[in-house]
N, C-alpha and C. Protein backbone atom coordinates (compact mmCIF):
# COMPACT_ATOMS: atom_id res chain seq x y z
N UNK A 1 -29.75 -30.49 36.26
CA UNK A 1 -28.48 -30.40 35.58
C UNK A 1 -27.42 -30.18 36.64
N UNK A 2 -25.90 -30.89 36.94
CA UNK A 2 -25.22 -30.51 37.44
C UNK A 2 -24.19 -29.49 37.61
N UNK A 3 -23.36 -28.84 38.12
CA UNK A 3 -22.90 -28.13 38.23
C UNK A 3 -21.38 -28.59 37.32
N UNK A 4 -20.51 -27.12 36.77
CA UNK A 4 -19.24 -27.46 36.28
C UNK A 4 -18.41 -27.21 37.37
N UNK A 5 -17.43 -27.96 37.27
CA UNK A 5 -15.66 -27.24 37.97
C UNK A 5 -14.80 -26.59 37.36
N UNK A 6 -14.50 -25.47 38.10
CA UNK A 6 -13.66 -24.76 37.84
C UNK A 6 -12.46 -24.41 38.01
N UNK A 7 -11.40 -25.23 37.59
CA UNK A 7 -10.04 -24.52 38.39
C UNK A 7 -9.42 -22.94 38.58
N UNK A 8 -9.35 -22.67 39.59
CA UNK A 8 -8.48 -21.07 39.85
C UNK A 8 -7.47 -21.48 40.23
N UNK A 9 -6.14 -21.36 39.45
CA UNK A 9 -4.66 -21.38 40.46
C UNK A 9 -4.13 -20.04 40.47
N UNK A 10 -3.49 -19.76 41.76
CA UNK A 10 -3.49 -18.23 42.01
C UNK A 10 -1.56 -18.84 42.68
N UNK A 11 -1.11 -17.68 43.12
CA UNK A 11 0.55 -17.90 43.53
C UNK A 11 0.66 -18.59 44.50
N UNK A 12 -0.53 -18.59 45.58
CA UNK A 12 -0.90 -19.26 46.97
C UNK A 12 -1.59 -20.15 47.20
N UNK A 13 -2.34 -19.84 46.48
CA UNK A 13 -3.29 -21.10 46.91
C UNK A 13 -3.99 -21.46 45.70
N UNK A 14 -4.68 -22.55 45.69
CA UNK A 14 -5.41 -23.14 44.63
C UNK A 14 -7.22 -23.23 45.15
N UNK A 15 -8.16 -22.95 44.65
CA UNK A 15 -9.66 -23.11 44.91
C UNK A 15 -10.29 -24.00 43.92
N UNK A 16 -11.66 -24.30 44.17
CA UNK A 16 -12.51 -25.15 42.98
C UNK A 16 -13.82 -24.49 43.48
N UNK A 17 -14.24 -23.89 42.18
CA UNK A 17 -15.99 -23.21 42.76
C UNK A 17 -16.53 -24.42 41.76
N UNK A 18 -17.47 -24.36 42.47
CA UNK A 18 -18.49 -25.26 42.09
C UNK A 18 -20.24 -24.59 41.58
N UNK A 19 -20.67 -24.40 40.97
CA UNK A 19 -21.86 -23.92 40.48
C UNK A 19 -22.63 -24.09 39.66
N UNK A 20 -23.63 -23.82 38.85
CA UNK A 20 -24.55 -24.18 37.95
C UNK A 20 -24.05 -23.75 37.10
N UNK A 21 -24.06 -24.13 35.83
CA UNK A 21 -23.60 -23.75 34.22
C UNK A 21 -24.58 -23.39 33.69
N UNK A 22 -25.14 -22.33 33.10
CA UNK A 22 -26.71 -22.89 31.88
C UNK A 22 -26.36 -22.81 30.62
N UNK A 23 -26.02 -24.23 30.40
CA UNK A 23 -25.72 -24.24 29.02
C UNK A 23 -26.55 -24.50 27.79
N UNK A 24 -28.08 -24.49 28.67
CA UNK A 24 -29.04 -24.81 27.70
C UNK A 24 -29.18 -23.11 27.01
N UNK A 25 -28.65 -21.91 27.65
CA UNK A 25 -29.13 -20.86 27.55
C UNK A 25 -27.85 -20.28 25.78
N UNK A 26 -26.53 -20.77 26.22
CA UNK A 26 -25.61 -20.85 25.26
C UNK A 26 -26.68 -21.35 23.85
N UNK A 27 -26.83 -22.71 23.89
CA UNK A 27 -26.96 -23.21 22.99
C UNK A 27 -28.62 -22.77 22.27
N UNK A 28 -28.88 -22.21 22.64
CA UNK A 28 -30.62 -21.32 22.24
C UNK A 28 -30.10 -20.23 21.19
N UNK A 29 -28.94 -19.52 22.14
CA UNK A 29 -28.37 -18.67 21.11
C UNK A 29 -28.14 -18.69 19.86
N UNK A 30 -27.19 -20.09 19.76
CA UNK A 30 -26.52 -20.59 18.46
C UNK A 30 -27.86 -21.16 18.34
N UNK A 31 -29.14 -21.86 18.08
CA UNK A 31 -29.97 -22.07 17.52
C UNK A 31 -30.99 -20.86 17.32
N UNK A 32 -30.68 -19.78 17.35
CA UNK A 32 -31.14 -18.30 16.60
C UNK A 32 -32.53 -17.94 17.63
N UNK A 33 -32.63 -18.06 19.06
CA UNK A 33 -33.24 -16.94 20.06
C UNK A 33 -32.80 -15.51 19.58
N UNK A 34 -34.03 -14.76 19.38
CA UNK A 34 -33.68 -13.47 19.32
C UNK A 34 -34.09 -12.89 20.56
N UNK A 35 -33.07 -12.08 21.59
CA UNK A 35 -33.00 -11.21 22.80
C UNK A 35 -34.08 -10.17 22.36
N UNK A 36 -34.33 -9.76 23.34
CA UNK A 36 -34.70 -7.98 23.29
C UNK A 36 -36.27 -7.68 23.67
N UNK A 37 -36.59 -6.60 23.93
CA UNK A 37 -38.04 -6.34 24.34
C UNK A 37 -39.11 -7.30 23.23
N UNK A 38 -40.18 -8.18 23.94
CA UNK A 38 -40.98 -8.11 23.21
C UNK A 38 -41.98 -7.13 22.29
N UNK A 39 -41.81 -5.99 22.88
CA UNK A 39 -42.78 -5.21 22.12
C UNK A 39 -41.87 -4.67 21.00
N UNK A 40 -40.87 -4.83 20.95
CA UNK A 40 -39.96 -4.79 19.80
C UNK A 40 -39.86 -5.91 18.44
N UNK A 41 -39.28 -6.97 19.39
CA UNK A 41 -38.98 -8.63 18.56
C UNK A 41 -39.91 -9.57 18.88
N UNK A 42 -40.53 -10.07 17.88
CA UNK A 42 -42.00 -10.82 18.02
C UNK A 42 -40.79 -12.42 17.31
N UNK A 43 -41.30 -13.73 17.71
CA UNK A 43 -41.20 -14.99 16.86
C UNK A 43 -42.21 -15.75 16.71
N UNK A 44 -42.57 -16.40 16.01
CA UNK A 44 -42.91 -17.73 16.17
C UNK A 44 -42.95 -18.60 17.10
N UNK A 45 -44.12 -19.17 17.77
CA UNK A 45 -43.94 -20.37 18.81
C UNK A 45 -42.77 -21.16 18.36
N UNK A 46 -43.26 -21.51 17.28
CA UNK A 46 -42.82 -23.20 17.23
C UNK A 46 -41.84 -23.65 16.69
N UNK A 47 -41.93 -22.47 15.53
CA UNK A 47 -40.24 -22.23 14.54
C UNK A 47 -39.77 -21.51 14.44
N UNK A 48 -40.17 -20.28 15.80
CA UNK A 48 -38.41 -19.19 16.31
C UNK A 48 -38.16 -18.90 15.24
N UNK A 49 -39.04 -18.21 13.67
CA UNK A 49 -39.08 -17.68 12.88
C UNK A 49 -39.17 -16.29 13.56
N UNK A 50 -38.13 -14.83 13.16
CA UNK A 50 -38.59 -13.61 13.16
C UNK A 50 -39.55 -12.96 12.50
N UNK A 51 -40.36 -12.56 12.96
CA UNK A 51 -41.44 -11.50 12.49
C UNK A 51 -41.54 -10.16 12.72
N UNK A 52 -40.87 -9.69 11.27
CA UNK A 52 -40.75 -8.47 10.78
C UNK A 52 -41.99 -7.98 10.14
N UNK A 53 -42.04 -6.02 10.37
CA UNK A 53 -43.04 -5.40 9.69
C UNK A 53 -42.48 -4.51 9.42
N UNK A 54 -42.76 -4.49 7.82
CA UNK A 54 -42.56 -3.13 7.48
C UNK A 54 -43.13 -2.04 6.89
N UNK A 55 -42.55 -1.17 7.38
CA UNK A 55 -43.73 0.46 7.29
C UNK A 55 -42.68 1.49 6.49
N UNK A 56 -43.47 2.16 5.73
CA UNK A 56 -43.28 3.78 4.65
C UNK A 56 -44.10 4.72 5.55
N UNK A 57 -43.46 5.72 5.60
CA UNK A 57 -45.02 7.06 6.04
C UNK A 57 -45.77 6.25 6.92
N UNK A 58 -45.74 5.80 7.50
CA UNK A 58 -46.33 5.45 8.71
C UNK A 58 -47.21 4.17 7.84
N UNK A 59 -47.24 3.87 7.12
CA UNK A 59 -48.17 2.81 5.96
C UNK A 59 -47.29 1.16 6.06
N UNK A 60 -48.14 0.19 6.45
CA UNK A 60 -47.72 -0.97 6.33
C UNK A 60 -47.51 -1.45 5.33
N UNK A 61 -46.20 -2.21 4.74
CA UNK A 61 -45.73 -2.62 3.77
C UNK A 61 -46.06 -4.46 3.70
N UNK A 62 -46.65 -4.97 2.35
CA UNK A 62 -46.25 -6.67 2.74
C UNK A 62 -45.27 -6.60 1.87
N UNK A 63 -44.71 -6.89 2.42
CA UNK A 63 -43.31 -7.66 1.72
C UNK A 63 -43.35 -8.71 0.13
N UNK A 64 -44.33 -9.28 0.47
CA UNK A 64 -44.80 -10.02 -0.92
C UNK A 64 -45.49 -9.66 -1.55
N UNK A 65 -46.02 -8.32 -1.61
CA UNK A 65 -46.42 -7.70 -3.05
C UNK A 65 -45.35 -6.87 -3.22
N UNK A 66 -44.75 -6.68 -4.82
CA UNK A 66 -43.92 -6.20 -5.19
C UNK A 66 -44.25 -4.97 -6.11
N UNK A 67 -45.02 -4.72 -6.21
CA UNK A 67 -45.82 -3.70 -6.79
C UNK A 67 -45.70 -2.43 -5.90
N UNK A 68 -45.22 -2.17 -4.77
CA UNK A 68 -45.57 -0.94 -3.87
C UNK A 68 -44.26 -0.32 -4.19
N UNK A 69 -44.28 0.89 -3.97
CA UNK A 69 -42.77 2.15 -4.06
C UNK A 69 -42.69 2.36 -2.32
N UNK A 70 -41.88 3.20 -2.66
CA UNK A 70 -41.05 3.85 -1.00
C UNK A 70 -41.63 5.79 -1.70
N UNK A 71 -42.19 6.28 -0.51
CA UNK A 71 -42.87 7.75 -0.83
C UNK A 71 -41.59 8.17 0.48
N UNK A 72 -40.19 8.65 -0.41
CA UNK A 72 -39.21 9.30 0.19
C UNK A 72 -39.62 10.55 0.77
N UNK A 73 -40.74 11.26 0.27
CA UNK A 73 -40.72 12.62 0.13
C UNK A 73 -41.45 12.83 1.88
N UNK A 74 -42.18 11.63 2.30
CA UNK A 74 -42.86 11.93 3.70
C UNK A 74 -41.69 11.58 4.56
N UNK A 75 -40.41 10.49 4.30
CA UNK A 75 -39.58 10.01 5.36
C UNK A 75 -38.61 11.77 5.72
N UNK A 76 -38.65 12.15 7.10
CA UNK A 76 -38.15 13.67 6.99
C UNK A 76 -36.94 12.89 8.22
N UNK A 77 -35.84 13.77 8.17
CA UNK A 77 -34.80 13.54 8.68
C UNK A 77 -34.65 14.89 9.70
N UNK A 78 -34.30 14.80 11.49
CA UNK A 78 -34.19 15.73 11.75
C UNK A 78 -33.02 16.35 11.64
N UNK A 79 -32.51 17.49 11.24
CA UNK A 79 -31.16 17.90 11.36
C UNK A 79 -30.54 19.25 11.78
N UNK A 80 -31.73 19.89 12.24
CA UNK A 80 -31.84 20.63 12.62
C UNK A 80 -30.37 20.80 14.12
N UNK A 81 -29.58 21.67 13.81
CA UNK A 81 -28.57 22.11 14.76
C UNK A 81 -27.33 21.05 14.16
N UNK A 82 -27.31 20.69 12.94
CA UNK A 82 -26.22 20.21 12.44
C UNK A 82 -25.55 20.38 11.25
N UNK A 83 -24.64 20.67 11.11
CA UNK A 83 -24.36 20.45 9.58
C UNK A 83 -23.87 19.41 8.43
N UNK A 84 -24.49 19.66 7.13
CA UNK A 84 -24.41 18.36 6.60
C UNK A 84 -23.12 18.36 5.43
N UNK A 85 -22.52 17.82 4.90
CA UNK A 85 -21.44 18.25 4.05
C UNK A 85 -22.42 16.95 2.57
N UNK A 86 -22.06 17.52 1.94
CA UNK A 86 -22.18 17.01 0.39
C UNK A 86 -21.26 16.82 -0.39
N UNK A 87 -21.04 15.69 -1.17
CA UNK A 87 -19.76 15.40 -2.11
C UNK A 87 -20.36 15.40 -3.42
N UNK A 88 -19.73 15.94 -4.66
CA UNK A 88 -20.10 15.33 -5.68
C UNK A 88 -19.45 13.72 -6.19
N UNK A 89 -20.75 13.34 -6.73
CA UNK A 89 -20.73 11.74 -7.18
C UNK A 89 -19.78 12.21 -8.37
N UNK A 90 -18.80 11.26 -8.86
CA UNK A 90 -18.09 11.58 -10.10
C UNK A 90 -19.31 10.44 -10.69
N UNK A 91 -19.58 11.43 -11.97
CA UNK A 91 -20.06 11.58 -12.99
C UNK A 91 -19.64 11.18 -14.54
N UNK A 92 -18.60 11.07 -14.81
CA UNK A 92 -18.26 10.60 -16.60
C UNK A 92 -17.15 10.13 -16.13
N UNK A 93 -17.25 8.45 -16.50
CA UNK A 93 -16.20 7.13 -16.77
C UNK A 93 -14.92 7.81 -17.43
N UNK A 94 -13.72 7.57 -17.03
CA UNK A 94 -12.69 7.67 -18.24
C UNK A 94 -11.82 6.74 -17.88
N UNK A 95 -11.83 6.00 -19.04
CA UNK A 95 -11.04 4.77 -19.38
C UNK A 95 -10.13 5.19 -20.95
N UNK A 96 -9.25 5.93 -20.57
CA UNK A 96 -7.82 6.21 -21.78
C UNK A 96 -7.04 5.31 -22.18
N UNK A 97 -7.07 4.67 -23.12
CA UNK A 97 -6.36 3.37 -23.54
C UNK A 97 -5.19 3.64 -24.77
N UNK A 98 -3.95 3.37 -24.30
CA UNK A 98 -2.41 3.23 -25.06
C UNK A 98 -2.12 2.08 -25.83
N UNK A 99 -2.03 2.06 -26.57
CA UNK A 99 -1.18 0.50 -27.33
C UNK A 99 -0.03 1.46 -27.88
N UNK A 100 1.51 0.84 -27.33
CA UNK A 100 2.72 1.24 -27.80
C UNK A 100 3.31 -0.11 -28.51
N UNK A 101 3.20 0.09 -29.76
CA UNK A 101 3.16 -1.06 -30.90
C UNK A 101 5.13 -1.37 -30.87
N UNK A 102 5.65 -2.27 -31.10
CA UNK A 102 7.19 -2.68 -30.85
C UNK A 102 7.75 -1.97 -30.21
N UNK A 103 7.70 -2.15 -29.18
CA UNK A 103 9.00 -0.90 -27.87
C UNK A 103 9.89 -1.77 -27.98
N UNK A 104 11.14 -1.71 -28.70
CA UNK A 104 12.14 -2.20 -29.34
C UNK A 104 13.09 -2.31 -27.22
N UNK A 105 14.03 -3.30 -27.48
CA UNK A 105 13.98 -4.02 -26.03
C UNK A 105 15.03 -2.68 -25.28
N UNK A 106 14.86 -2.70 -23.78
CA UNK A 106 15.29 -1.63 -23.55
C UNK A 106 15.10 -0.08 -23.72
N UNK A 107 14.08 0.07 -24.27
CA UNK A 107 13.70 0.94 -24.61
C UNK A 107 12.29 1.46 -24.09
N UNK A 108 11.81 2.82 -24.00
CA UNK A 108 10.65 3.13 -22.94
C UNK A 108 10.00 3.67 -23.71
N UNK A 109 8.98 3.89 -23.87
CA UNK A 109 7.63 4.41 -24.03
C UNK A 109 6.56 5.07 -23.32
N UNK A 110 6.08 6.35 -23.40
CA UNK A 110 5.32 6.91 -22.46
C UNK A 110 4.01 7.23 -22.67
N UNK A 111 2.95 6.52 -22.39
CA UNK A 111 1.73 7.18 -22.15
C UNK A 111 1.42 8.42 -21.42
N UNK A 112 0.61 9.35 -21.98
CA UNK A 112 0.18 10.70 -21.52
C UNK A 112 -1.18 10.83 -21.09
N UNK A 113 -1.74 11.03 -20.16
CA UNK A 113 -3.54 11.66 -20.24
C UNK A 113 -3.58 12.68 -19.58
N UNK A 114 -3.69 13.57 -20.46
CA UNK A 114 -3.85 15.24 -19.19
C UNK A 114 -5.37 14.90 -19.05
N UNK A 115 -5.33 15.40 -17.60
CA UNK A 115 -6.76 15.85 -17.12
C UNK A 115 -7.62 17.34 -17.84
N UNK A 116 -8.98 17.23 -18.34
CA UNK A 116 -9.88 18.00 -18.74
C UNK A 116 -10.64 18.90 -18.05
N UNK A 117 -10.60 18.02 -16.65
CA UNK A 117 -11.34 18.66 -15.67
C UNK A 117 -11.06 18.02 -14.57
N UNK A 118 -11.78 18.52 -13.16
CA UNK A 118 -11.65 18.03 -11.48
C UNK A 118 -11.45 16.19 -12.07
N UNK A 119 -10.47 15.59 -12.25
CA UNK A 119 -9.79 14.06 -12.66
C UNK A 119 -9.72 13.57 -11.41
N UNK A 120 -10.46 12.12 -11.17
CA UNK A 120 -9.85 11.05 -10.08
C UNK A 120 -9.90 9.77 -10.55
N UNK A 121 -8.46 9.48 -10.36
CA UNK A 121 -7.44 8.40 -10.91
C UNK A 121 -7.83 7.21 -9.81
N UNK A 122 -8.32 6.25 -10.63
CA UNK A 122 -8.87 5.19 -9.33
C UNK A 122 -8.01 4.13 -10.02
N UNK A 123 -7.71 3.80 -10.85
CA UNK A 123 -6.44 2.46 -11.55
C UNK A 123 -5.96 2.38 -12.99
N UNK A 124 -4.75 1.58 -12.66
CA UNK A 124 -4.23 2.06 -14.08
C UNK A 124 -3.97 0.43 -14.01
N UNK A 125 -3.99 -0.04 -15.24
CA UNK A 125 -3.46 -1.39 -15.85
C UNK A 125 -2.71 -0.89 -16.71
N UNK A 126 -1.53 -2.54 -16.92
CA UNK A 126 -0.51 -2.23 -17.69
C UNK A 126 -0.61 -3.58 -18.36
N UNK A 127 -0.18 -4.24 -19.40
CA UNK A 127 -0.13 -5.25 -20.17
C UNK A 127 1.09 -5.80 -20.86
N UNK A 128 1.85 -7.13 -20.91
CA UNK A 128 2.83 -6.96 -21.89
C UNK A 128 3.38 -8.65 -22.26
N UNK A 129 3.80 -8.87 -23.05
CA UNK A 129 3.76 -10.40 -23.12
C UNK A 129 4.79 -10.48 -22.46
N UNK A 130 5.94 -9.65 -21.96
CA UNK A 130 7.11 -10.15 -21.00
C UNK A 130 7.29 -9.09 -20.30
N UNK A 131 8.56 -8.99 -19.53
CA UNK A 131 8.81 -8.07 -18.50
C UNK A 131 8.97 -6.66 -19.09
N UNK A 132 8.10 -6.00 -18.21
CA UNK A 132 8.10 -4.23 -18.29
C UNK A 132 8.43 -3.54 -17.19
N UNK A 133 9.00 -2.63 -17.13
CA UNK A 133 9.39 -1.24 -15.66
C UNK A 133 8.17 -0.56 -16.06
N UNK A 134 7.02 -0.47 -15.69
CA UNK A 134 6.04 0.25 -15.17
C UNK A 134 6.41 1.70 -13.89
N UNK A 135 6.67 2.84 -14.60
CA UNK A 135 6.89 4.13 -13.38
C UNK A 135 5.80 5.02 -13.62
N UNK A 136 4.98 5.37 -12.80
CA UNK A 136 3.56 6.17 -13.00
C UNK A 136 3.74 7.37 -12.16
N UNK A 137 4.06 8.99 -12.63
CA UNK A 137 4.10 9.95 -12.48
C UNK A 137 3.21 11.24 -12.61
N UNK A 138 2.89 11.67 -11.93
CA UNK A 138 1.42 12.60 -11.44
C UNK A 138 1.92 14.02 -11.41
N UNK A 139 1.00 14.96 -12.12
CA UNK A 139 0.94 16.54 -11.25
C UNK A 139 1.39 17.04 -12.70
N UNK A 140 1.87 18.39 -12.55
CA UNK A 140 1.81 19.41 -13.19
C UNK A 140 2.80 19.70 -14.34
N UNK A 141 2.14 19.36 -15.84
CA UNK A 141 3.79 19.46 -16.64
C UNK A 141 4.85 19.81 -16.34
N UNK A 142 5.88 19.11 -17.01
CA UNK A 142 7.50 19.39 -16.29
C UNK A 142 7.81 19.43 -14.88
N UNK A 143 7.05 19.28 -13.79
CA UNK A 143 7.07 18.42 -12.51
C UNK A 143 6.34 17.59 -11.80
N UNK A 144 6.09 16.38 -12.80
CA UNK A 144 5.40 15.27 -12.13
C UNK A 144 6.32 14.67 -10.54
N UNK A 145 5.39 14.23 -10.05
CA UNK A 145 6.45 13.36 -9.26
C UNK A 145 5.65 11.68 -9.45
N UNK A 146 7.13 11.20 -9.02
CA UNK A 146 6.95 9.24 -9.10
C UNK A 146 5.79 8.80 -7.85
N UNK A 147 4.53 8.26 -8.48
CA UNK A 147 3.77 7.76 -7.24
C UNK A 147 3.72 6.43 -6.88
N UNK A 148 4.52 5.64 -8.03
CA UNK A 148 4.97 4.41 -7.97
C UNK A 148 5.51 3.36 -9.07
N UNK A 149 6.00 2.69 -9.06
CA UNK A 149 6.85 1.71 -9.87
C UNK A 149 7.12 0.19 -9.73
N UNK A 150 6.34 -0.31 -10.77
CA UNK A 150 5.63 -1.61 -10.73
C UNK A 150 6.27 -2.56 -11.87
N UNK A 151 6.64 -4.12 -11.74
CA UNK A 151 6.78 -4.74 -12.82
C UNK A 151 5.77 -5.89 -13.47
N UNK A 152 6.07 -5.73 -15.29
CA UNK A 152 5.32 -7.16 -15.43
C UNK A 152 6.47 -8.32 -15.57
N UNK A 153 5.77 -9.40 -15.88
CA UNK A 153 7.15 -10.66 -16.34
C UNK A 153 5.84 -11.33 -17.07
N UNK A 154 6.76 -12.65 -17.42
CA UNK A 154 5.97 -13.61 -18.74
C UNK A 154 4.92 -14.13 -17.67
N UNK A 155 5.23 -14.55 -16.78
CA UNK A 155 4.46 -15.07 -15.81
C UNK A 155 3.18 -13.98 -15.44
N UNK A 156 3.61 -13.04 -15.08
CA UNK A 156 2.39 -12.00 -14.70
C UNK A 156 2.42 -10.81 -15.43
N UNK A 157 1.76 -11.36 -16.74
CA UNK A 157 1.50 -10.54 -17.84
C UNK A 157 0.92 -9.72 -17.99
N UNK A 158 0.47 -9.33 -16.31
CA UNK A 158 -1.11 -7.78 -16.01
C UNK A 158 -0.68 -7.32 -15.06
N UNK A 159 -0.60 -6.19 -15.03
CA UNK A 159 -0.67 -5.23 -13.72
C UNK A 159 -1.83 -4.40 -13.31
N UNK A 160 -2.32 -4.63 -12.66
CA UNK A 160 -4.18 -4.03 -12.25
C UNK A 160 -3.56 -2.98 -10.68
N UNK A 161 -2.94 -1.84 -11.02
CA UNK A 161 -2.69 -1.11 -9.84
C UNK A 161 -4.06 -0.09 -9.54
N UNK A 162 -4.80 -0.75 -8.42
CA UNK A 162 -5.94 0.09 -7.95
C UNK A 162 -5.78 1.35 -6.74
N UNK A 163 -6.08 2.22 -6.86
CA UNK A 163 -5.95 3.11 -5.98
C UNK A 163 -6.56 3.49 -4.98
N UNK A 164 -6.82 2.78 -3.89
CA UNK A 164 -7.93 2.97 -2.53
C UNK A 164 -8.44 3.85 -2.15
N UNK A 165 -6.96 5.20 -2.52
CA UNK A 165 -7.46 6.43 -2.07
C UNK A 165 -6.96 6.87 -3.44
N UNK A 166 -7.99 7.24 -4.19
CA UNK A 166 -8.00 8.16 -5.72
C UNK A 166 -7.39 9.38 -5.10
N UNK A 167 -6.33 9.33 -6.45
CA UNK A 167 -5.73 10.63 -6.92
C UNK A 167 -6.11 11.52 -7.55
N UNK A 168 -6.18 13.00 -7.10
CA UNK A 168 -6.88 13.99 -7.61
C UNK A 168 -6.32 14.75 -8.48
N UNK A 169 -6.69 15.32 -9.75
CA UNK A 169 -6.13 16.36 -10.43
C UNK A 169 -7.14 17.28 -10.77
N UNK A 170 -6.57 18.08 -11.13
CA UNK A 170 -7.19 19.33 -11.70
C UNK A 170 -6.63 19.26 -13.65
N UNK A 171 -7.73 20.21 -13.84
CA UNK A 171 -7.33 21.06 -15.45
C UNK A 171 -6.22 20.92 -15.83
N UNK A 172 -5.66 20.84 -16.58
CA UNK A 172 -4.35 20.52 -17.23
C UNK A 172 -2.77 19.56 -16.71
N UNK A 173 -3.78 19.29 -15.27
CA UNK A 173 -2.48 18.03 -14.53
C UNK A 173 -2.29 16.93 -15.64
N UNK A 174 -1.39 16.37 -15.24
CA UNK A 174 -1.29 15.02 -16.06
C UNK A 174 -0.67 13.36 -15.45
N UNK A 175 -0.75 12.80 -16.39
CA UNK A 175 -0.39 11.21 -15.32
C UNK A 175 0.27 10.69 -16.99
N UNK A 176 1.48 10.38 -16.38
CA UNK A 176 2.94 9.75 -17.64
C UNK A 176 2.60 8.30 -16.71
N UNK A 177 2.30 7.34 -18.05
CA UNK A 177 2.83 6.05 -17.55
C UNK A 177 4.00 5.86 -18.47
N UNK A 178 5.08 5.23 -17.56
CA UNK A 178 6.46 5.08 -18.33
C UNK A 178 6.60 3.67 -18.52
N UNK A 179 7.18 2.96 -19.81
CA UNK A 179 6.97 1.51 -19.92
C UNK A 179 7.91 1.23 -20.89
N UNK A 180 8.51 0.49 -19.86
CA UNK A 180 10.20 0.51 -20.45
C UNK A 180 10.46 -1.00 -20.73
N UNK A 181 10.72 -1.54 -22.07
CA UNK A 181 10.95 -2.84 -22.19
C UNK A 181 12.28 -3.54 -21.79
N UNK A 182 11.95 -4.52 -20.59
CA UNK A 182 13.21 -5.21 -20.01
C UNK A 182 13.30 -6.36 -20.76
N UNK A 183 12.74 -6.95 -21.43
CA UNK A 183 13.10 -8.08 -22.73
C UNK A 183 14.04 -8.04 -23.70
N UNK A 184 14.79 -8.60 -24.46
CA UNK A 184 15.65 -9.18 -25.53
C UNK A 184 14.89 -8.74 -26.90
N UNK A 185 13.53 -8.43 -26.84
CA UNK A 185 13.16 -8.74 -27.97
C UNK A 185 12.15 -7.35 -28.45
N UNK A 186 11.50 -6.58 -29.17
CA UNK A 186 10.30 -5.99 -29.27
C UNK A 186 9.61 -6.35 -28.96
N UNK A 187 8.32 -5.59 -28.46
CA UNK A 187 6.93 -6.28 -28.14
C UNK A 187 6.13 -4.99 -27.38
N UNK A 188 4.97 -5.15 -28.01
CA UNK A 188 3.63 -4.23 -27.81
C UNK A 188 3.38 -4.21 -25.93
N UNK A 189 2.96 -3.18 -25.56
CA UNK A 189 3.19 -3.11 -24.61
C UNK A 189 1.93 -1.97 -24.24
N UNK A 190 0.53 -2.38 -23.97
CA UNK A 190 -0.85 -1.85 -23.42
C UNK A 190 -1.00 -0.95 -21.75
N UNK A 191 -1.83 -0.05 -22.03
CA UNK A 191 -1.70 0.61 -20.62
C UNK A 191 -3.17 1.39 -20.67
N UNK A 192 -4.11 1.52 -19.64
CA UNK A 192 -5.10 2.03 -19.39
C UNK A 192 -5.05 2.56 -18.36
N UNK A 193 -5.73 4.12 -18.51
CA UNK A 193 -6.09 4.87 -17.56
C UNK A 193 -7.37 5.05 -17.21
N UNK A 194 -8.03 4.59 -15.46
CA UNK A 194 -8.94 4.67 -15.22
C UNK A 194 -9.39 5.17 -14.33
N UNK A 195 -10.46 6.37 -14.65
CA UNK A 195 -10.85 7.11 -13.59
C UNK A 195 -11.99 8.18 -13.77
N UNK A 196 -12.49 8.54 -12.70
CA UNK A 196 -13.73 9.85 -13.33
C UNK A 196 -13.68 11.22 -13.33
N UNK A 197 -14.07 11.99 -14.25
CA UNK A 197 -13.88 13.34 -13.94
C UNK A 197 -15.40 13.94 -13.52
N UNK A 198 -15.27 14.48 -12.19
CA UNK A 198 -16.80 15.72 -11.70
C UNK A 198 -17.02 16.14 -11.73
């Protein structure tokens, strides 16, 4: 195989190295060579198939019987000189659902859901056959504050506001969705609260 050229232009001077390429070694790659110790990564001669094994408790697993479990109770984790932190999983769905039947035009309407317990607010949808002021206000009767303010129109008749980082409440917090009709006309106007309490 011959060698590639290389141009270097530098402020002074210009060079050309000349050397071997292995481009057969590139292209092994992209046809799926797996690197690494053999006593690690085993293939196939012929069809550079990987050959995997897998083991429970020190016990060989085949893969194609489906009948076998995982015995968690022998896999031990060392952790000794560390500490571990624990979260609780939220536990009970709450999905609070509003229908505010003719919100006569210009006019607002407020959904309420006090929290029961440790509440996390992961999204709220809003619904409306035309344009709505969507304002969603959080925290503690008689001083919520605004966490944001969203519109619908005829065109985008859903608002799906998800929350990446859930909002937390406590016992008697609450969350006002405000839904104020910007239309000419009456019209029903839907809102769901979604989130879990732990």
């Amino acid at each position: 195989m011959g060698g590639a050229e290389v141009s270097i232009r530098g402020a002074k001077s210009s060079a050309v190295i000349v050397g071997p390429v292995d481009v057969s070694d590139r292209a092994a790659r992209l046809l799926g060579i797996v690197y690494g110790n053999l006593t690690q990564l085993q293939q196939r001669p012929v069809t550079n198939e990987l050959l995997v094994q897998l083991a429970n408790a020190g016990i060989q697993i085949d893969p194609r019987d489906r009948n076998w479990t995982l015995d968690f109770a022998t896999d031990q984790v060392d952790v000794s000189g560390s500490s571990i932190t624990t979260t609780s999983v939220p536990t009970t769905p709450i999905s609070d659902f509003d229908q505010a039947q003719n919100v006569e035009r210009y006019s607002t309407d407020i959904h309420t859901y006090i929290a029961t317990g440790n509440f996390k607010l992961s999204a709220i949808e809003v619904s409306a056959a035309g344009s709505v002021k969507i304002e969603i206000k959080v925290g503690t009767p008689s001083s919520e504050t605004t966490r944001l303010v969203a519109f619908t129109s005829a065109s985008r008749p859903i608002v799906y506001l998800d929350f990446k980082e859930e909002i937390q409440l406590t016992s008697g917090q609450r969350i006002q969705i405000s839904r104020t009709n910007r239309e000419n006309y009456a019209m029903d106007i839907y809102s769901t609260v979604l989130g879990f309490n732990s």
